[in-house]
N, C-alpha and C. Protein backbone atom coordinates (compact mmCIF):
# COMPACT_ATOMS: atom_id res chain seq x y z
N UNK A 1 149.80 166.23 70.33
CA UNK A 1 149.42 167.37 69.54
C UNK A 1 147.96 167.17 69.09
N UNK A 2 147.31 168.09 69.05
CA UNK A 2 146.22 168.53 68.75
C UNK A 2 145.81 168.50 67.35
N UNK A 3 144.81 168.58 66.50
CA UNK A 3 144.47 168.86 65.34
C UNK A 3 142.82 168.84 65.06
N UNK A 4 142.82 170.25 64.51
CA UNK A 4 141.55 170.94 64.65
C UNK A 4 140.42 170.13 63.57
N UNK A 5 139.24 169.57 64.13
CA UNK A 5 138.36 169.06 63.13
C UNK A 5 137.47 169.58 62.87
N UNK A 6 136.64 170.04 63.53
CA UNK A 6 135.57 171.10 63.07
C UNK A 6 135.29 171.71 64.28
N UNK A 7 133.94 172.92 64.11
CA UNK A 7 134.24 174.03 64.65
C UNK A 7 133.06 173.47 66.26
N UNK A 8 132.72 172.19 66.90
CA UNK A 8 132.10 171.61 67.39
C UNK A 8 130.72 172.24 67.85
N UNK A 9 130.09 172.67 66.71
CA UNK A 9 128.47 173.08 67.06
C UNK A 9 127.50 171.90 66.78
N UNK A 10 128.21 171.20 65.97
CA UNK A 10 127.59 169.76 65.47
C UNK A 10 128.64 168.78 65.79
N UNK A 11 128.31 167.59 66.28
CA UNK A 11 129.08 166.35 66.23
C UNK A 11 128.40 165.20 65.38
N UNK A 12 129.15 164.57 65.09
CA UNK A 12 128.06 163.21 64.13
C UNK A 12 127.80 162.19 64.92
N UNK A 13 126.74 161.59 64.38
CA UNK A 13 125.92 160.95 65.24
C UNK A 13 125.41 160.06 64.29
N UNK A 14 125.48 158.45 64.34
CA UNK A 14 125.15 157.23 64.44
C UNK A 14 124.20 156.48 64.99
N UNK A 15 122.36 156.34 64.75
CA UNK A 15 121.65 155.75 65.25
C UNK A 15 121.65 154.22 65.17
N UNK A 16 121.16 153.46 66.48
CA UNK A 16 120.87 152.36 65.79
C UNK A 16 119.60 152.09 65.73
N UNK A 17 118.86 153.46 65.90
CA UNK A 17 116.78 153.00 65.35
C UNK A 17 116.62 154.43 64.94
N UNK A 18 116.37 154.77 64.17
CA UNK A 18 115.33 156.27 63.90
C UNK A 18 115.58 157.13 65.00
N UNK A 19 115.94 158.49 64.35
CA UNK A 19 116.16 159.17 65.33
C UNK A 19 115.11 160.65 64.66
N UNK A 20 114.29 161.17 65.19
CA UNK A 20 113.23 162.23 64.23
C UNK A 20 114.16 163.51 64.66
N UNK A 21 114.16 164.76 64.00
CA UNK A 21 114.31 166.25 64.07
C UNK A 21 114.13 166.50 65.16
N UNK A 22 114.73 167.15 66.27
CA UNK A 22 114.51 167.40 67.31
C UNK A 22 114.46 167.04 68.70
N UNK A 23 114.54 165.25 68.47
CA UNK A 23 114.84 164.52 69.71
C UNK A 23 115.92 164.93 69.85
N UNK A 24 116.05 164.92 71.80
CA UNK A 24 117.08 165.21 72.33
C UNK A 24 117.42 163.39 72.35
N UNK A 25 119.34 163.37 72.58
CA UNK A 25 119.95 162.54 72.40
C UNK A 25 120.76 162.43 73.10
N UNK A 26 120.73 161.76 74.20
CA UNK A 26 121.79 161.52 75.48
C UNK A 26 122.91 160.42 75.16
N UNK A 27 124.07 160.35 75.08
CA UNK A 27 125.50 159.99 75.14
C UNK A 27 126.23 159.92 76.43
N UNK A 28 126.09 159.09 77.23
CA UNK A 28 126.81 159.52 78.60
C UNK A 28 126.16 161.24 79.21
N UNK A 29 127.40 161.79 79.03
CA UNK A 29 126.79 162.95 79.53
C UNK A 29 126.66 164.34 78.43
N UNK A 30 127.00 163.54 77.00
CA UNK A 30 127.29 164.38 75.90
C UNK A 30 125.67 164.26 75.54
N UNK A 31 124.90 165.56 75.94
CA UNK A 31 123.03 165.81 74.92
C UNK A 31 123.44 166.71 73.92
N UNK A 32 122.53 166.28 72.73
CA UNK A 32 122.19 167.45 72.15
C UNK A 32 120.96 166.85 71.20
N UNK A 33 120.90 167.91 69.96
CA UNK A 33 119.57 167.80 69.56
C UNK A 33 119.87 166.92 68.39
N UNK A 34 118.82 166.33 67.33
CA UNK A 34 118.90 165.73 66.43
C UNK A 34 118.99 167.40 65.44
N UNK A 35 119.26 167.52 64.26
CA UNK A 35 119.16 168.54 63.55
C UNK A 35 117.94 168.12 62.22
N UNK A 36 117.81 166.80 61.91
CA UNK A 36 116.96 166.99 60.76
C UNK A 36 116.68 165.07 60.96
N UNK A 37 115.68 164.29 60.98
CA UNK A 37 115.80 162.97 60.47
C UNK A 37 116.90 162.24 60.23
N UNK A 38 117.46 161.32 61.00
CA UNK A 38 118.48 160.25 61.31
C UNK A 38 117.81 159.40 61.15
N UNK A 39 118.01 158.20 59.46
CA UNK A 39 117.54 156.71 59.87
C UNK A 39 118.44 155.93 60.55
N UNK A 40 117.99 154.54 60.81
CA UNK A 40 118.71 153.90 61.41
C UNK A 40 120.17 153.32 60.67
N UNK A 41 121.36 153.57 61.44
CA UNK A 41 122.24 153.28 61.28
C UNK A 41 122.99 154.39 60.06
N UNK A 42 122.61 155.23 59.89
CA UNK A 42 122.98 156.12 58.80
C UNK A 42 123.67 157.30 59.27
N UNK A 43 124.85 157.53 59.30
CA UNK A 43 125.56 158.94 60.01
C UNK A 43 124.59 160.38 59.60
N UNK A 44 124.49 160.77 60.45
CA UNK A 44 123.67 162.47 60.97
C UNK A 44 123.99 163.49 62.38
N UNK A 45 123.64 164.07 62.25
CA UNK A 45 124.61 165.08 62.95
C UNK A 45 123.39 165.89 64.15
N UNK A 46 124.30 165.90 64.98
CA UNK A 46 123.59 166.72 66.40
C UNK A 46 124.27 167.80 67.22
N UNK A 47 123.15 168.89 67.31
CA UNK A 47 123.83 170.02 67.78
C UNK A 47 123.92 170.25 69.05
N UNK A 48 125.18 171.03 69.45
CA UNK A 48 125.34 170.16 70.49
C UNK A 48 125.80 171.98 71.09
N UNK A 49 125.55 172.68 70.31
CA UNK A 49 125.71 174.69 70.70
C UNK A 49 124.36 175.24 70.09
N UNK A 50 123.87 176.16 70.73
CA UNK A 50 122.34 176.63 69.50
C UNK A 50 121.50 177.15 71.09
N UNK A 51 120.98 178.00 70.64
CA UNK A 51 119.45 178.44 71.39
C UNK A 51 117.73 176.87 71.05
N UNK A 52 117.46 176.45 71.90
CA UNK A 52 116.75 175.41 71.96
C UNK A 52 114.78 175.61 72.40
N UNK A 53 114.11 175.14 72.05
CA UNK A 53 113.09 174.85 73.14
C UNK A 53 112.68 173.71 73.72
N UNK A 54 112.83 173.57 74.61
CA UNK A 54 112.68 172.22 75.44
C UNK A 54 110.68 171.95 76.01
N UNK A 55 110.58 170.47 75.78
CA UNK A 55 109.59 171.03 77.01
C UNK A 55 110.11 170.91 78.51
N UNK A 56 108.93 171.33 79.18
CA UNK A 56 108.84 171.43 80.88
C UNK A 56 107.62 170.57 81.31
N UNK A 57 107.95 170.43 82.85
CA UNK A 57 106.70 170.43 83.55
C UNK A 57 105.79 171.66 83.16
N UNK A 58 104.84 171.28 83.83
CA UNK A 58 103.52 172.60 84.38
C UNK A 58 103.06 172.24 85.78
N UNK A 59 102.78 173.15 85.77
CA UNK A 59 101.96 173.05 87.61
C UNK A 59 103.02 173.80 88.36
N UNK A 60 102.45 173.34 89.76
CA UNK A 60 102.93 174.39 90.48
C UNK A 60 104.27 174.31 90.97
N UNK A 61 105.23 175.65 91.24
CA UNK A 61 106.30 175.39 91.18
C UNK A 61 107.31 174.91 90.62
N UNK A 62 106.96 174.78 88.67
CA UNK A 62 107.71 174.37 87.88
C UNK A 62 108.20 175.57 86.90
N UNK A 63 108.14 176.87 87.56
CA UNK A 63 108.66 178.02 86.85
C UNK A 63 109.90 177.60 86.77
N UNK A 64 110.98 178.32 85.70
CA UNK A 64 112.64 178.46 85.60
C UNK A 64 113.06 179.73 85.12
N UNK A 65 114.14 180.54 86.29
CA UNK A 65 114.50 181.98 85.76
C UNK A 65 115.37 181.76 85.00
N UNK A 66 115.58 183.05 83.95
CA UNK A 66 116.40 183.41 83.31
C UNK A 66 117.93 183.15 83.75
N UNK A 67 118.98 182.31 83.25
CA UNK A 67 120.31 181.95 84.01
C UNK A 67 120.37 181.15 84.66
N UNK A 68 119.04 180.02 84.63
CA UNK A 68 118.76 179.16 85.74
C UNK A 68 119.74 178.03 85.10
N UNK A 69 120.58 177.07 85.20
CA UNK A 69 121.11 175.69 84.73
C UNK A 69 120.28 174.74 84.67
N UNK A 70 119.88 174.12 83.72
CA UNK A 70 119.23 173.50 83.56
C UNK A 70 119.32 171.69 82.91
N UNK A 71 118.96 170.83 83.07
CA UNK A 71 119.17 169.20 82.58
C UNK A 71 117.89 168.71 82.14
N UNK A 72 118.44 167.73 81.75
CA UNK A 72 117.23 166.77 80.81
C UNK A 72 116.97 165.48 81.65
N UNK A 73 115.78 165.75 81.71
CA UNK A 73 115.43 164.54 82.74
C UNK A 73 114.52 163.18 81.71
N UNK A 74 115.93 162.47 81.07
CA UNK A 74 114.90 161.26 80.44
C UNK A 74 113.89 160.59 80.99
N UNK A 75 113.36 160.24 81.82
CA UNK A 75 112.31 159.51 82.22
C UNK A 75 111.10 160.57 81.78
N UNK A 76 111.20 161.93 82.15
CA UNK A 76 110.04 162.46 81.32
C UNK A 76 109.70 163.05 80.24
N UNK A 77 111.19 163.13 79.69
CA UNK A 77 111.44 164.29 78.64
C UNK A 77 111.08 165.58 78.69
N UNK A 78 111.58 165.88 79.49
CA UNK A 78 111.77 167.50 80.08
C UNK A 78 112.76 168.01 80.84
N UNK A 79 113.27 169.24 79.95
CA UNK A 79 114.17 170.09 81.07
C UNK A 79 113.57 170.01 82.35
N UNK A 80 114.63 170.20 83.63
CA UNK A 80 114.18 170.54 84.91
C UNK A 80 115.47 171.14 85.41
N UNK A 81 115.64 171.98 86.85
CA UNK A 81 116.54 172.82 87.28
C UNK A 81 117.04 171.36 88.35
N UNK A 82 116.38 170.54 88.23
CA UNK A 82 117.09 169.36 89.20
C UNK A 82 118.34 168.46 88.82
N UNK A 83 119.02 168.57 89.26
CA UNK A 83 120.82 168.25 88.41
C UNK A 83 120.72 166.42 88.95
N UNK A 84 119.73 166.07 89.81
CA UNK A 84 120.39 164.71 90.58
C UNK A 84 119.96 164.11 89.51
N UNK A 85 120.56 162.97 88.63
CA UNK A 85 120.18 161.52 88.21
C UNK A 85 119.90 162.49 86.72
N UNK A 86 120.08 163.93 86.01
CA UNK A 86 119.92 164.24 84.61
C UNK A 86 120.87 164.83 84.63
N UNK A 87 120.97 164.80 82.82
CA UNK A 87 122.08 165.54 82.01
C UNK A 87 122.31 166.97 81.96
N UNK A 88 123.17 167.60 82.34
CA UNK A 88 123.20 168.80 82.07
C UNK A 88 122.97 169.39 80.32
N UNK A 89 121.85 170.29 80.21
CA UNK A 89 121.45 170.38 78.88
C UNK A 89 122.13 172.06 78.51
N UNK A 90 121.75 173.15 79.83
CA UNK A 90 122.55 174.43 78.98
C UNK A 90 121.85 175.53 80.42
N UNK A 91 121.77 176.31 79.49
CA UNK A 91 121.22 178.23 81.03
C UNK A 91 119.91 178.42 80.00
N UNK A 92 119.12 178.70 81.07
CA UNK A 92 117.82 179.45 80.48
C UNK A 92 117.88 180.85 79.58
N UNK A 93 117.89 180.82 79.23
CA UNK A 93 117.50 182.45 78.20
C UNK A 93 116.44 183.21 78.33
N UNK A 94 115.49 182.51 78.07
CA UNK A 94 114.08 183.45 78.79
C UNK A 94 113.25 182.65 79.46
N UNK A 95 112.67 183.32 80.82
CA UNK A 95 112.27 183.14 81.59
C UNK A 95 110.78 182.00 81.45
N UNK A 96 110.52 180.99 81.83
CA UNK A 96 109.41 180.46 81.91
C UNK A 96 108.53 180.30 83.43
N UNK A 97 107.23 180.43 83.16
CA UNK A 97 106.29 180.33 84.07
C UNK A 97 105.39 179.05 84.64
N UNK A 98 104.82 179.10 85.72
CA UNK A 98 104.45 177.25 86.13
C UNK A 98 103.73 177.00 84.72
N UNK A 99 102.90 177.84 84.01
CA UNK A 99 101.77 177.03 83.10
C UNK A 99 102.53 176.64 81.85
N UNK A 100 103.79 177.49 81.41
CA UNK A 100 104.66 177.27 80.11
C UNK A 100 105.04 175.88 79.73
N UNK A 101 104.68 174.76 79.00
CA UNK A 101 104.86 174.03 78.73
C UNK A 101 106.35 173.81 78.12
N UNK A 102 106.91 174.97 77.68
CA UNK A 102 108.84 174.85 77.19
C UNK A 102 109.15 176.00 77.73
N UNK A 103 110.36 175.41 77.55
CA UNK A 103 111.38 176.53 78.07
C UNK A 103 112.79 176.50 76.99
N UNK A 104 112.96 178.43 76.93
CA UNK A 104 113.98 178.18 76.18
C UNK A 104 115.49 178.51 76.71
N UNK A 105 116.44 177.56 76.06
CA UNK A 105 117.36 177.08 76.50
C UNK A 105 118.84 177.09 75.86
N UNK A 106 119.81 177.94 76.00
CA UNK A 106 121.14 177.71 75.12
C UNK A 106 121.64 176.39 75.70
N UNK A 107 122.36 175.58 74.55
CA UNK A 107 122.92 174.19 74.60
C UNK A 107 124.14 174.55 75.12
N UNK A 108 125.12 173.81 76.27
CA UNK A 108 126.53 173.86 76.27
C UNK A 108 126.43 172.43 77.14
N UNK A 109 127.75 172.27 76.82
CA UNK A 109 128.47 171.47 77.25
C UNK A 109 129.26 171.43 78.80
């Protein structure tokens, strides 16, 4: 049996170094965002549903359409539409162009 804990837009989250507002936070395959300053070792919470802005590449051929699926590629810290070896982060919402430095992004799971 089941039993309902909260409504999962936030999960809590446990650093063990500083975690700032806004870093994305990879868990296996569970990302989401920091919501406000996490010190170390101090329970804080990450959203893990929400409209986002990520950054991107730039240059050429790093546009992403609207509905595109999109992941987090830790080595550069940037969304990319490339699924091999990153996390799935969420779908594009609005459209970005090669020069757009972010892109914005609904969170799912």
């Amino acid at each position: 049996m089941a039993t309902f804990v909260q409504d999962g837009r936030y999960v809590d989250y446990t650093p063990g170094s500083a975690v700032s507002a806004g870093a994305v936070v990879v868990q296996a395959d569970l990302v989401g965002v920091a919501v406000r300053d996490i010190p170390a070792n101090t329970l804080g919470v990450l959203a893990v549903e929400g409209v986002f802005t990520f950054p991107k590449a730039t240059g050429a051929s790093t546009a992403i359409a609207v509905g595109t699926t999109v992941y987090w590629a830790s080595g550069t810290s940037t969304a990319t539409a490339t699924a091999t070896s990153n996390k799935l982060i969420g779908k594009v919402v609005k459209a970005a162009v090669d020069a757009d430095a972010t892109v914005l992004v609904k969170l799912f799971q």
